[in-house]
Protein backbone atom coordinates (compact mmCIF):
# COMPACT_ATOMS: atom_id res chain seq x y z
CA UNK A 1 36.90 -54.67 45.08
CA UNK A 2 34.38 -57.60 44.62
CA UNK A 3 31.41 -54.38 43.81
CA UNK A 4 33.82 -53.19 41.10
CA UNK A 5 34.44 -56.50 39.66
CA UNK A 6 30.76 -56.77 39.36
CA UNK A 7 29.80 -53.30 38.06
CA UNK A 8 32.24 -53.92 35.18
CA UNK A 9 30.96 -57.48 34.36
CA UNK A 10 27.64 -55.49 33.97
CA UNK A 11 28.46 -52.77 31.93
CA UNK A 12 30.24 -55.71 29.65
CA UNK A 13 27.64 -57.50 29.41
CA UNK A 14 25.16 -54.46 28.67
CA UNK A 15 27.47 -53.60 25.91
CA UNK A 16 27.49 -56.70 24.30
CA UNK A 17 23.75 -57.33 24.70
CA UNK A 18 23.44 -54.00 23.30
CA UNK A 19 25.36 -54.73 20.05
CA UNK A 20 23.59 -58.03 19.70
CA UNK A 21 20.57 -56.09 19.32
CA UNK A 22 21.78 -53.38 16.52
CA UNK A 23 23.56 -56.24 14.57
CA UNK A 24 21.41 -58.51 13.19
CA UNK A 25 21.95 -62.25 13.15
CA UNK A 26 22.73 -63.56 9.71
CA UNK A 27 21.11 -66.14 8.10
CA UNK A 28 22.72 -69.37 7.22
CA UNK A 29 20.50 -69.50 3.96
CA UNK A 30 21.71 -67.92 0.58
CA UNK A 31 21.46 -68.28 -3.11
CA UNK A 32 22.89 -67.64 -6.17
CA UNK A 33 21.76 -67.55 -9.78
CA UNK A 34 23.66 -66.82 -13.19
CA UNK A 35 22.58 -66.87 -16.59
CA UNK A 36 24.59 -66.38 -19.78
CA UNK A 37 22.05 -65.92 -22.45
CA UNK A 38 19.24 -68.09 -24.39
CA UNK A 39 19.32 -69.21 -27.75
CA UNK A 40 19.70 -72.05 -30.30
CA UNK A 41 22.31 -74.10 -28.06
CA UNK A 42 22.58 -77.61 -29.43
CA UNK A 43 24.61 -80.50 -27.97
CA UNK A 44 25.22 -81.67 -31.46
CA UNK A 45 26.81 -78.01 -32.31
CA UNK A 46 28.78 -77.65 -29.60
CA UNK A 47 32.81 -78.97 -29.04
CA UNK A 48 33.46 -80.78 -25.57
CA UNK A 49 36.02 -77.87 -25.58
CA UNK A 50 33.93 -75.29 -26.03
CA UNK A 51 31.48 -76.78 -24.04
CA UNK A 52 33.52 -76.65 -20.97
CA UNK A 53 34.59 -72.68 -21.74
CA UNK A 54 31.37 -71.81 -20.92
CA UNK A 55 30.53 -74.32 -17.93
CA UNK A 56 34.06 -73.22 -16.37
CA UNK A 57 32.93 -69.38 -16.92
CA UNK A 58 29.76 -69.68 -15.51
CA UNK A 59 31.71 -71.83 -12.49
CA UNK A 60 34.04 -68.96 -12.44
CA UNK A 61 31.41 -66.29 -11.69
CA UNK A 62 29.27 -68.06 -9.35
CA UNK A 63 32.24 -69.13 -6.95
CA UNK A 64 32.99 -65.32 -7.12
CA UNK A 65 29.25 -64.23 -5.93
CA UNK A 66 29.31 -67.27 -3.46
CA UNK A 67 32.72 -66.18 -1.61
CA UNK A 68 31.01 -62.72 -1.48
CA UNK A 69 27.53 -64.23 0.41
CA UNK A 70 29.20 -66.72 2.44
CA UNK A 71 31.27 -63.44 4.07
CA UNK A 72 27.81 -62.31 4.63
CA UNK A 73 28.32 -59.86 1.52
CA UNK A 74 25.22 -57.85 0.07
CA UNK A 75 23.20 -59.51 -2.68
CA UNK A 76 24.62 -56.05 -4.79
CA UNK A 77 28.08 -57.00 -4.21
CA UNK A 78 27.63 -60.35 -5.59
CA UNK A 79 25.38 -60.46 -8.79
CA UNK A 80 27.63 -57.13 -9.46
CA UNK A 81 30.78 -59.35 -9.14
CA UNK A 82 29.16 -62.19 -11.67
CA UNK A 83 28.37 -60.12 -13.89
CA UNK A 84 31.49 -58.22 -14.23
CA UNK A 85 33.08 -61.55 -14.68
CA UNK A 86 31.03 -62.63 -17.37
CA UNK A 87 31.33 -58.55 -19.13
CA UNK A 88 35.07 -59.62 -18.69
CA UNK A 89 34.35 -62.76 -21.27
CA UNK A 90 34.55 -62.75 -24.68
CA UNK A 91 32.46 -66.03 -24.71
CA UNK A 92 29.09 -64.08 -23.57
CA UNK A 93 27.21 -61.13 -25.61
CA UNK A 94 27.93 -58.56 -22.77
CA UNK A 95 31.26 -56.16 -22.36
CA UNK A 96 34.12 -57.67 -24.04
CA UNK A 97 32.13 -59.64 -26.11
CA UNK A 98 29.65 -57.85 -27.23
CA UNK A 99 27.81 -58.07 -30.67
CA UNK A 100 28.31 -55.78 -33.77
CA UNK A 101 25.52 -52.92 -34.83
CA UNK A 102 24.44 -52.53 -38.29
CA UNK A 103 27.48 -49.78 -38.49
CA UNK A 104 30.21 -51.71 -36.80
CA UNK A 105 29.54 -50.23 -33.12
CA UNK A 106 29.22 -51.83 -30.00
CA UNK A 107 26.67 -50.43 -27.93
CA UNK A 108 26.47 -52.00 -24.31
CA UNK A 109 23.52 -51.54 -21.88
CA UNK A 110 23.11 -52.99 -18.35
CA UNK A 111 20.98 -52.59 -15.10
CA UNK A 112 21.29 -53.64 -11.36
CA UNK A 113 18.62 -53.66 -8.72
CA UNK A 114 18.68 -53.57 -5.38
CA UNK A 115 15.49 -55.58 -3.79
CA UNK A 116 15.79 -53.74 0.20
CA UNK A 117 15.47 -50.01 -1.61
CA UNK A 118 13.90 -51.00 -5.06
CA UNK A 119 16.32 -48.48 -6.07
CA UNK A 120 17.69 -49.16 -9.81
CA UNK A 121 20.21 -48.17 -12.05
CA UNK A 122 20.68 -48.42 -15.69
CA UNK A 123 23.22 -47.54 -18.83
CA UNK A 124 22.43 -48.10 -22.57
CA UNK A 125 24.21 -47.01 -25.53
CA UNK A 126 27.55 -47.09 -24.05
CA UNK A 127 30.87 -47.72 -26.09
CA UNK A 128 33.20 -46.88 -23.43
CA UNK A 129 32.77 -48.17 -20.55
CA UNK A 130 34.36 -51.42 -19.39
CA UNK A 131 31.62 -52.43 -17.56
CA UNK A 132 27.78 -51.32 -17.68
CA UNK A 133 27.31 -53.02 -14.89
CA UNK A 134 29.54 -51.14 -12.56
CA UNK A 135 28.36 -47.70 -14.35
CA UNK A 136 24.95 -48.58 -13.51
CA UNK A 137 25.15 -49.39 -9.90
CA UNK A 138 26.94 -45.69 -9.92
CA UNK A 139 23.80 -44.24 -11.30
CA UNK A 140 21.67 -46.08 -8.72
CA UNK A 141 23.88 -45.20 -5.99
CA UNK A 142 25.34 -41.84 -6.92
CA UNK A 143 23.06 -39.91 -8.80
CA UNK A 144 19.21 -39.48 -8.51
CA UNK A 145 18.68 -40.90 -12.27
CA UNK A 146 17.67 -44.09 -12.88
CA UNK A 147 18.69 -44.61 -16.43
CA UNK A 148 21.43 -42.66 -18.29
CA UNK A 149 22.40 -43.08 -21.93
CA UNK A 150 25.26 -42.86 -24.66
CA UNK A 151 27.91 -39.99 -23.79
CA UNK A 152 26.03 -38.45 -21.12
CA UNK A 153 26.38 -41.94 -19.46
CA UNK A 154 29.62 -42.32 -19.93
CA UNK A 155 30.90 -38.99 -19.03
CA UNK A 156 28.85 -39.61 -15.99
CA UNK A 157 31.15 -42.57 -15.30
CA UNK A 158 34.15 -40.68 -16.05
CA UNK A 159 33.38 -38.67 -12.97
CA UNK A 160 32.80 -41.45 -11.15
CA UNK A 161 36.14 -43.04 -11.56
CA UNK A 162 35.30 -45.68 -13.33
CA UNK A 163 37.07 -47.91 -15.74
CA UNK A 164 36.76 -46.36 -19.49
CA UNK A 165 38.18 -47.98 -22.95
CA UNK A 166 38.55 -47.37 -26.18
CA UNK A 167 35.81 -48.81 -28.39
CA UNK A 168 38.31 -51.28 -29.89
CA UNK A 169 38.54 -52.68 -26.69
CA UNK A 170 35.24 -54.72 -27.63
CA UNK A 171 36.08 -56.15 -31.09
CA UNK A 172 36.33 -59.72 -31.26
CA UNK A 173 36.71 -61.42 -34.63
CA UNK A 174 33.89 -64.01 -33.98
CA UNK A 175 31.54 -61.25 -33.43
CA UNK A 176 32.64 -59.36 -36.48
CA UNK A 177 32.18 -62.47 -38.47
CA UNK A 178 28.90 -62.53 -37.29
CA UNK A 179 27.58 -59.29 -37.98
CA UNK A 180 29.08 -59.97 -42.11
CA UNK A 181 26.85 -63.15 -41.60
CA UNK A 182 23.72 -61.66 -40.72
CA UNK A 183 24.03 -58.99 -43.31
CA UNK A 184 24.01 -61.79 -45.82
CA UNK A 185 20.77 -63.66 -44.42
CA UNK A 186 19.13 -60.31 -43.89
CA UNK A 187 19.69 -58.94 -47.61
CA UNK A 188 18.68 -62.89 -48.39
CA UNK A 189 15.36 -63.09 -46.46
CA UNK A 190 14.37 -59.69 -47.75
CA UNK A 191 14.81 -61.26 -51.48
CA UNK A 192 12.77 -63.81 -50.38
CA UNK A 193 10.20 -61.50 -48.81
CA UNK A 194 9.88 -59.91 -52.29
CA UNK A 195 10.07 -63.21 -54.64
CA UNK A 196 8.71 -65.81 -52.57
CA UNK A 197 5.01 -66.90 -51.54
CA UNK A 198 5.45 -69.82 -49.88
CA UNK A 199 6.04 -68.85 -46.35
CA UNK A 200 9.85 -69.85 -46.10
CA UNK A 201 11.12 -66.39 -45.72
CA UNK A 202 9.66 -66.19 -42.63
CA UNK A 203 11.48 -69.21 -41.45
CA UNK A 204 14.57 -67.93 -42.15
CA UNK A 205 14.46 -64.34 -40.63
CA UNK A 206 13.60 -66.66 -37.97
CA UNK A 207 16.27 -68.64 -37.78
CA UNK A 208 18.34 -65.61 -37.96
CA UNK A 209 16.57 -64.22 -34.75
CA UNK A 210 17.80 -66.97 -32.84
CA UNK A 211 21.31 -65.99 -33.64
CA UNK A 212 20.77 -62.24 -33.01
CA UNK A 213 20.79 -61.91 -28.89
CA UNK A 214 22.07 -62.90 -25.53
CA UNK A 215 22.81 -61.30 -22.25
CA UNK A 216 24.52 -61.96 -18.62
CA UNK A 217 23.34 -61.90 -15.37
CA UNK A 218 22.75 -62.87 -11.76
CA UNK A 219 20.46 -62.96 -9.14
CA UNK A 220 20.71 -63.02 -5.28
CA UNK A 221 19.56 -63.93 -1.81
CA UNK A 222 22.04 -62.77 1.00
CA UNK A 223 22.28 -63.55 4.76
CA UNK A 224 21.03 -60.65 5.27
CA UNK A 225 17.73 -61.79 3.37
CA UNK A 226 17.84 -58.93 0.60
CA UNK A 227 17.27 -59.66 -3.20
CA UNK A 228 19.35 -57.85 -6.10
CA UNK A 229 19.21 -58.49 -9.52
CA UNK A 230 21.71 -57.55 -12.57
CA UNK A 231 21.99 -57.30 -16.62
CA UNK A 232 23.94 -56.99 -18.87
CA UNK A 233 24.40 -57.17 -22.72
CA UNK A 234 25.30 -56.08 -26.15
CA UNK A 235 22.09 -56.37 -27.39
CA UNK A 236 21.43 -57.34 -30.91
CA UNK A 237 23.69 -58.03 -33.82
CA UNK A 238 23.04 -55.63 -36.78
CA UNK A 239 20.37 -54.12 -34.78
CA UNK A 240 19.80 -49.90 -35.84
CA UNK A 241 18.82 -46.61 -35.15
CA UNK A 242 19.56 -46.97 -31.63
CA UNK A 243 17.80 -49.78 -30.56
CA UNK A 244 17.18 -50.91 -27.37
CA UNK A 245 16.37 -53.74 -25.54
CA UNK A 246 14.79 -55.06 -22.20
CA UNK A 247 18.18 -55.52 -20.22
CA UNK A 248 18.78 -51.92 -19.23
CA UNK A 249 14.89 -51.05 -18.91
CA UNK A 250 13.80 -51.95 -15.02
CA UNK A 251 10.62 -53.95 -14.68
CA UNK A 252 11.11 -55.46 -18.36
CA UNK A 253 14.75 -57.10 -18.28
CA UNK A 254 15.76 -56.87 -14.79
CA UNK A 255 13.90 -56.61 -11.27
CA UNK A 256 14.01 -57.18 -7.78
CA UNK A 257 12.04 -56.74 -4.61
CA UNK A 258 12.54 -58.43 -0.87
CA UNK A 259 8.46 -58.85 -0.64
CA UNK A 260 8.76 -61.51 -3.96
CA UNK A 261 11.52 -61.71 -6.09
CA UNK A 262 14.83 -61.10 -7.90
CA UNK A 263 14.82 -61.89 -11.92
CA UNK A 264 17.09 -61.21 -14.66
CA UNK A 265 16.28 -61.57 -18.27
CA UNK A 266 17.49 -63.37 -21.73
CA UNK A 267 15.94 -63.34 -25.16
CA UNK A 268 14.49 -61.10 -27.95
CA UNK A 269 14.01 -57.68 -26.27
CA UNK A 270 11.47 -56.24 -27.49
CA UNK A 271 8.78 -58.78 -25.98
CA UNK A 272 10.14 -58.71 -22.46
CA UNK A 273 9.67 -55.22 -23.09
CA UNK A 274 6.17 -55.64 -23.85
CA UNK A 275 5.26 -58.04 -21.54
CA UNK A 276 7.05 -55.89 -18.73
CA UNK A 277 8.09 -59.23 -17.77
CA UNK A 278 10.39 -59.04 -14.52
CA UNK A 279 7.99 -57.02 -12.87
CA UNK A 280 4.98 -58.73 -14.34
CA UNK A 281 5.96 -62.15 -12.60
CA UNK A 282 6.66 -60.23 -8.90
CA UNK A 283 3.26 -58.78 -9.20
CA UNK A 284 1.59 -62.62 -10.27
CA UNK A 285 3.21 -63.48 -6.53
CA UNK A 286 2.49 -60.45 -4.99
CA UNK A 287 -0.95 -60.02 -6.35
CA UNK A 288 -1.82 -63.64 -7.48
CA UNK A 289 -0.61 -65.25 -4.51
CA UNK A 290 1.43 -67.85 -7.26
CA UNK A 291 4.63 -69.58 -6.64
CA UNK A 292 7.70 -68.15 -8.46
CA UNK A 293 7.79 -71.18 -10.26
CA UNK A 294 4.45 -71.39 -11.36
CA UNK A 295 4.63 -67.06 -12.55
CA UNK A 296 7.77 -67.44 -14.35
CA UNK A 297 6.59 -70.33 -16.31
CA UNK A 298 3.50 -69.16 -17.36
CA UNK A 299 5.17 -65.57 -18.59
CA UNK A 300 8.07 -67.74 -20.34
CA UNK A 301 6.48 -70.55 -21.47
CA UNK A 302 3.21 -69.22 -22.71
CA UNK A 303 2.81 -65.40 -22.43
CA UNK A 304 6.34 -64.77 -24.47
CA UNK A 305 6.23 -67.61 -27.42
CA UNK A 306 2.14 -66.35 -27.82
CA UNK A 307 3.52 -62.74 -28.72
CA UNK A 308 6.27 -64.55 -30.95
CA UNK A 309 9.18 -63.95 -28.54
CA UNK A 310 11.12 -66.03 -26.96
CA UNK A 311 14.34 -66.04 -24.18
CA UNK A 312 14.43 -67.40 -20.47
CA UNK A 313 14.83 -65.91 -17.26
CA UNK A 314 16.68 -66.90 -13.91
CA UNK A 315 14.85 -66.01 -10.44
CA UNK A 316 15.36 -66.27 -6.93
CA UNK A 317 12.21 -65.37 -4.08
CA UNK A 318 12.65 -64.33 -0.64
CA UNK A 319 12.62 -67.87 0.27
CA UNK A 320 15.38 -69.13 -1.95
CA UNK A 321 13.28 -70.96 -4.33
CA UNK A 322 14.79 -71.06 -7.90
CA UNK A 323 13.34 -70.62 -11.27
CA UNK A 324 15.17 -70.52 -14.87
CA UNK A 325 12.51 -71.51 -17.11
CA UNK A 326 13.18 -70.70 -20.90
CA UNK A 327 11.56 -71.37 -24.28
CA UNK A 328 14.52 -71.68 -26.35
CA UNK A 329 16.83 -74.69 -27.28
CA UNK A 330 18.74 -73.94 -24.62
CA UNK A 331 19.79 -71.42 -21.87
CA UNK A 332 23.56 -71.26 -20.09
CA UNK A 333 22.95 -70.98 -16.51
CA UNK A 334 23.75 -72.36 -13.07
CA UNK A 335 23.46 -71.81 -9.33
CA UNK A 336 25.09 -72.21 -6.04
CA UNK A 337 23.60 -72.74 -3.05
CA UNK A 338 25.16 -71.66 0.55
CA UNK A 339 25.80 -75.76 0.98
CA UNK A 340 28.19 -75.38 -1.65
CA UNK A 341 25.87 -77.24 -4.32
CA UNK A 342 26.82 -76.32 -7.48
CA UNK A 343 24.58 -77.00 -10.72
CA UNK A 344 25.61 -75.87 -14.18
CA UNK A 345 23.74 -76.37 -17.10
CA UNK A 346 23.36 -75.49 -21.21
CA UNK A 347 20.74 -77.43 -23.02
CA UNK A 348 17.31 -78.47 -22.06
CA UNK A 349 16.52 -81.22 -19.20
């Protein structure tokens, strides 16, 4: 009886030193970092109302990622459920409240990353989709595509079961306003371009730049220690033909990889674009051997405003360092930490 007893206190134990083995431990350490666009954000133009719609958004969205991490969630999970969130609010230039093309079209694109894989996924063009975000994790995870487009994306998500809308689903009267505002300045500054010599047109189609983008999105370290990184946006008011920006284009808006970092992207498009920026900071740590802090500042502080761009970025490493640099008047952003610290902020330090 007593041999029994003792050959099935072994095989127990085996078991359970055996499991112990094929299931990691997780790490207490984990991080989370949202962003809600760039732009001209001034104290003095802002309502203490308004001002606490977006702080209680972004609060709303990182508590959601955080529940997911502190479970010992994926990274994916959790800058997937942020962004959603923040897709889901009219306040941010992303899903619901996304801006107006020249034609009166929204036209959403997003991207998610996963840093374990480097596997990607993107959507652009969409108008029918209730969240890019979600249709571009299905085209990382479902199909061997990294970026689809327009209908063929969003038949693509059709098949996939996913949410779809009507395009009216993403009017908002603040946005339409907008897009009868820009008109205006646009037919204004090119009068100016025509009449003027003294160099104020410029200023002006500058000013209206500032009031032309935005984005969403997140970045993640798990328990697990794996990085992911996701956009999301509505790209440019009045913008034509198409266009494009860096959000849904992998290495440009959005990237992530375990060996450096996980970044997500805000500001003019086009310059991310050319500066391949996301990836272009990983490869400064990689390659350079420089501190996340030290490669994101020097791409967003000097390499971006020296083209003429400008935007921010938010960034976690493998260690859970934190950057969210920007060039702009201000940036909405905040992060959580697995102690439960909280920070939320709008306008410059």
């Amino acid at each position: 009886m007593k041999r029994i007893f003792l050959f099935t206190l072994l095989i127990h134990f085996n078991k359970t030193f055996c499991q112990s083995l094929q299931t990691p431990k997780l790490q207490e350490k984990f991080v989370l970092v949202v962003h809600g666009g760039a732009g001209t954000l001034l104290k003095s133009q802002m309502t203490p109302e308004k001002e606490k719609a977006y702080t209680d958004a972004l609060d709303e969205a990182l508590m959601a990622g955080y529940e997911i991490l502190k479970a010992g969630g994926t990274a994916l999970d959790a800058v997937e459920a942020c962004v959603k969130i923040l897709e889901d609010n009219p306040l941010f230039n992303a899903g619901k409240g996304a801006v107006f093309t020249n034609d009166g079209r929204n036209e959403l694109d997003a991207s998610i990353m996963d840093g374990k894989s480097r596997k990607a996924g993107s959507v652009a063009g969409v108008s029918r989709i209730k969240n890019p975000v979600t249709a571009a994790r299905a085209v990382m995870e479902k199909s061997r595509h990294v970026m689809l487009i327009g209908g063929g994306a969003e038949s693509f998500a059709r098949l996939q079961g996913l949410e779809m809308v009507d395009p009216s689903y993403f009017y908002t009267e603040s946005r339409w306003k907008s897009l009868q505002k820009i008109k205006a300045q646009d037919s204004a500054a090119l009068q100016l371009d025509h009449s003027d010599t003294s160099g104020k047109s410029s200023v002006q189609v500058s000013n209206i730049e500032n009031e032309k983008h935005g984005t969403v999105g997140a970045v993640a370290l798990d328990r697990h220690g794996n990085l992911a990184a996701a956009t999301s946006t509505g790209g440019m008011t009045n913008k034509r033909f198409g266009r494009v920006g860096d959000s849904p284009v992998i290495g440009a808006g959005t990237y992530a990889d375990n060996n450096t970092a996980a970044i997500s992207c805000t500001g003019w498009g086009e310059y991310f674009i050319r500066l391949v920026l996301a990836k272009t900071v990983c490869d400064m740590m990689e390659y350079g051997k420089m501190s996340l802090k030290k490669a994101a500042d020097i791409m967003i502080k000097q390499k971006l405003p020296a083209l003429g761009g400008d935007g921010g970025l938010i960034a976690v490493d493998k260690h859970g360092n934190i950057a969210m640099p920007f060039c702009t008047e201000g940036m909405y952003r905040g992060y959580i930490l697995h102690t439960g610290k909280k920070v939320i902020k709008i306008y410059k330090d």
